[in-house]
C-alpha atoms as a PDB file:
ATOM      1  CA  UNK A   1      53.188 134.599  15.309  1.00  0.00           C
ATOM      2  CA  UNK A   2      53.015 135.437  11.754  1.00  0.00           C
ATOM      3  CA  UNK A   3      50.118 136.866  10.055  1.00  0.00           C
ATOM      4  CA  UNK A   4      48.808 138.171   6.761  1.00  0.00           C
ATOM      5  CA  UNK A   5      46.012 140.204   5.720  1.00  0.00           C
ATOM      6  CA  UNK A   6      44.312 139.782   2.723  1.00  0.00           C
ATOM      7  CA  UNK A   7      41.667 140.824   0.394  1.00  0.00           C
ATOM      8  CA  UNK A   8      38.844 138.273  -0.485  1.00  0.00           C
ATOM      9  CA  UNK A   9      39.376 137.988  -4.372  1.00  0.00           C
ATOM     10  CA  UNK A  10      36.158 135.889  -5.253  1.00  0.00           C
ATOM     11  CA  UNK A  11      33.516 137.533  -6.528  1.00  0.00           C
ATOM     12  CA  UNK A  12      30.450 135.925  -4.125  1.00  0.00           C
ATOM     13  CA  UNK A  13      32.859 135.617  -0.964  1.00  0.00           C
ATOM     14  CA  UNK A  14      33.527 132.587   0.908  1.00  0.00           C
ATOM     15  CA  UNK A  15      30.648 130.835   0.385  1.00  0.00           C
ATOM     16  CA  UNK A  16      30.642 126.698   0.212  1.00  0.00           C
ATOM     17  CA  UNK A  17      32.939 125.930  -2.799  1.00  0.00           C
ATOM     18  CA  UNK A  18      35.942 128.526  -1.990  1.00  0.00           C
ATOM     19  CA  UNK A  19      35.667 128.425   1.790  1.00  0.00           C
ATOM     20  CA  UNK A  20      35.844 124.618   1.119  1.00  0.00           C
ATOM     21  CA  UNK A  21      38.647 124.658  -0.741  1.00  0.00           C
ATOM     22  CA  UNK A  22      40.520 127.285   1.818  1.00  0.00           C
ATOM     23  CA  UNK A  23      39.787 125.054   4.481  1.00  0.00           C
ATOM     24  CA  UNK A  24      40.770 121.654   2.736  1.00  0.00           C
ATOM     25  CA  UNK A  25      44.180 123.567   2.461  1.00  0.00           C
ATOM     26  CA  UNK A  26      44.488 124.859   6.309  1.00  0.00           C
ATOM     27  CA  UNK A  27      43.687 121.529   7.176  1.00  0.00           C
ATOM     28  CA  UNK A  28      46.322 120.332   5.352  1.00  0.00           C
ATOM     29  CA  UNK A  29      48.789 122.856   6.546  1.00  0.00           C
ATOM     30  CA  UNK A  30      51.154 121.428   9.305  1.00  0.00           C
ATOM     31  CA  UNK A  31      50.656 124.573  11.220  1.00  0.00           C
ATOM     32  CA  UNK A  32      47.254 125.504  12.992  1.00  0.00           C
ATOM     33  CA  UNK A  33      45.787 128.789  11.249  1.00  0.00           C
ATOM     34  CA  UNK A  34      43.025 131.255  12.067  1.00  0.00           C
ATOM     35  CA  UNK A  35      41.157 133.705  10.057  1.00  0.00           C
ATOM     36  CA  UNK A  36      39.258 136.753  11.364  1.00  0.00           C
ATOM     37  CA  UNK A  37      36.997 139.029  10.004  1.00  0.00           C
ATOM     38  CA  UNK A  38      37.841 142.796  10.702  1.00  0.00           C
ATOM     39  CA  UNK A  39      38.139 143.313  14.456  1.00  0.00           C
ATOM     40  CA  UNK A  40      36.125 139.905  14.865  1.00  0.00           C
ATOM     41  CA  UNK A  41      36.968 136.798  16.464  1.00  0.00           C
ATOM     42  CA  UNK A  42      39.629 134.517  14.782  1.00  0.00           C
ATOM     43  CA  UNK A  43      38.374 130.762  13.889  1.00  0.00           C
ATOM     44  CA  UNK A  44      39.958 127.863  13.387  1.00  0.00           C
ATOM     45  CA  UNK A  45      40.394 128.283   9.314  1.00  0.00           C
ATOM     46  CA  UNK A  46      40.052 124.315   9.063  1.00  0.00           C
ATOM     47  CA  UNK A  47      36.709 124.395  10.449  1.00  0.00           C
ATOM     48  CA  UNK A  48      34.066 125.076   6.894  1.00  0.00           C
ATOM     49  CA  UNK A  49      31.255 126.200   9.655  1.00  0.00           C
ATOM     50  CA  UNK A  50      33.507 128.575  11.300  1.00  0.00           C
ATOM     51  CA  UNK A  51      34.772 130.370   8.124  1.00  0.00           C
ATOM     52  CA  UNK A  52      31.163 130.634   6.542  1.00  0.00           C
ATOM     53  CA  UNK A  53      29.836 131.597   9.750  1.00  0.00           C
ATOM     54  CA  UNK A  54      32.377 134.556   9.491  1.00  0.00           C
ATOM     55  CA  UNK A  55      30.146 135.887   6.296  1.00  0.00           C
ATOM     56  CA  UNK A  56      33.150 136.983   4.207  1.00  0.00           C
ATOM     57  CA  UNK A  57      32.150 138.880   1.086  1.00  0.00           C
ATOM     58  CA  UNK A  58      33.943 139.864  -2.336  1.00  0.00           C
ATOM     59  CA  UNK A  59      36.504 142.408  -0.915  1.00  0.00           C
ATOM     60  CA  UNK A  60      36.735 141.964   2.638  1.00  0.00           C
ATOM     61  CA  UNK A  61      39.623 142.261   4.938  1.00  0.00           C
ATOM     62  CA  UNK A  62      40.512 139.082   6.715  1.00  0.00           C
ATOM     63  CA  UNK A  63      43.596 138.544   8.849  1.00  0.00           C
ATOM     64  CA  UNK A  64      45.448 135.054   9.050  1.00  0.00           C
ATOM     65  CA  UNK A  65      47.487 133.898  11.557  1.00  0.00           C
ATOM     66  CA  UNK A  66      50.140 130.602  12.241  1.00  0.00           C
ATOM     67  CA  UNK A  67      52.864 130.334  14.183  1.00  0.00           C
ATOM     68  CA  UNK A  68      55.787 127.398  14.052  1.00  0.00           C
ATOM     69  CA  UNK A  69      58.112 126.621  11.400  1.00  0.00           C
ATOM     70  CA  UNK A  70      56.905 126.657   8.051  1.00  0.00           C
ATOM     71  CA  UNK A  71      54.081 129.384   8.969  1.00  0.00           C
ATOM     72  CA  UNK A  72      54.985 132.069   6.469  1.00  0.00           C
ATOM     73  CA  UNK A  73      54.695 129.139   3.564  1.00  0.00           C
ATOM     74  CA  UNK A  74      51.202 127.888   5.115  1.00  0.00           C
ATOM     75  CA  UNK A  75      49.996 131.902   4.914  1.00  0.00           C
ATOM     76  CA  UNK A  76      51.666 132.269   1.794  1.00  0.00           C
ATOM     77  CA  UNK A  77      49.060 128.900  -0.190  1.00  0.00           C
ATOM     78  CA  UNK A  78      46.116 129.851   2.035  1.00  0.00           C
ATOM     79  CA  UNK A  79      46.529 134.050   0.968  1.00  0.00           C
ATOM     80  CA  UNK A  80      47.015 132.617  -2.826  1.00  0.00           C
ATOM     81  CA  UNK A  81      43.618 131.090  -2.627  1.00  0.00           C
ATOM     82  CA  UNK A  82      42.087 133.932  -0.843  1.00  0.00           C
ATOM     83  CA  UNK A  83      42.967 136.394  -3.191  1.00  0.00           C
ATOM     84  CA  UNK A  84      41.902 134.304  -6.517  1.00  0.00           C
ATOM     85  CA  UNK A  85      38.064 134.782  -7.950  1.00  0.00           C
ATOM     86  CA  UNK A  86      37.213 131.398  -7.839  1.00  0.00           C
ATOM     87  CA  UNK A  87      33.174 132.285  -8.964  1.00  0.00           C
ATOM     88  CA  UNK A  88      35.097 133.314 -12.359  1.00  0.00           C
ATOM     89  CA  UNK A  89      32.982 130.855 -15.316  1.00  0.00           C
END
């Protein structure tokens, strides 16, 4: 199992337009991933209800996980668009 934690970089959280394009990406991944929130339970990170349901906000901790070949990659994309501001105008 690998996993990452990481540092919510956009400025209003995961709300609809980053936590869509997080998931778009998971879902994409070839391996299954899950994010958690602090010492909360981990959701499937391709599932948009389950990561806004989390209520990540602008400099939150959340932890990714993936296991299989090619997980460190799939963490690698999905902590790049974690830790970008995507609310920047």
């Amino acid at each position: 199992m690998v996993t990452r934690t990481v540092r919510i970089g956009s400025s209003h959280g995961l709300h609809a337009r980053p936590a869509k394009l997080f998931t778009q990406a998971a879902a994409a991944a070839p391996n299954p991933v899950t994010i958690a929130k602090g010492d909360g339970k981990a959701v499937n990170a391709a599932s948009i209800l389950g990561v806004i349901s989390l209520g990540v906000e602008f400099g939150d901790y959340v932890t990714l996980s993936s296991e299989g070949d090619g997980a460190d990659a799939t963490l690698d994309e999905l902590t790049e668009l974690l830790v970008t501001d995507h609310d920047q105008a």
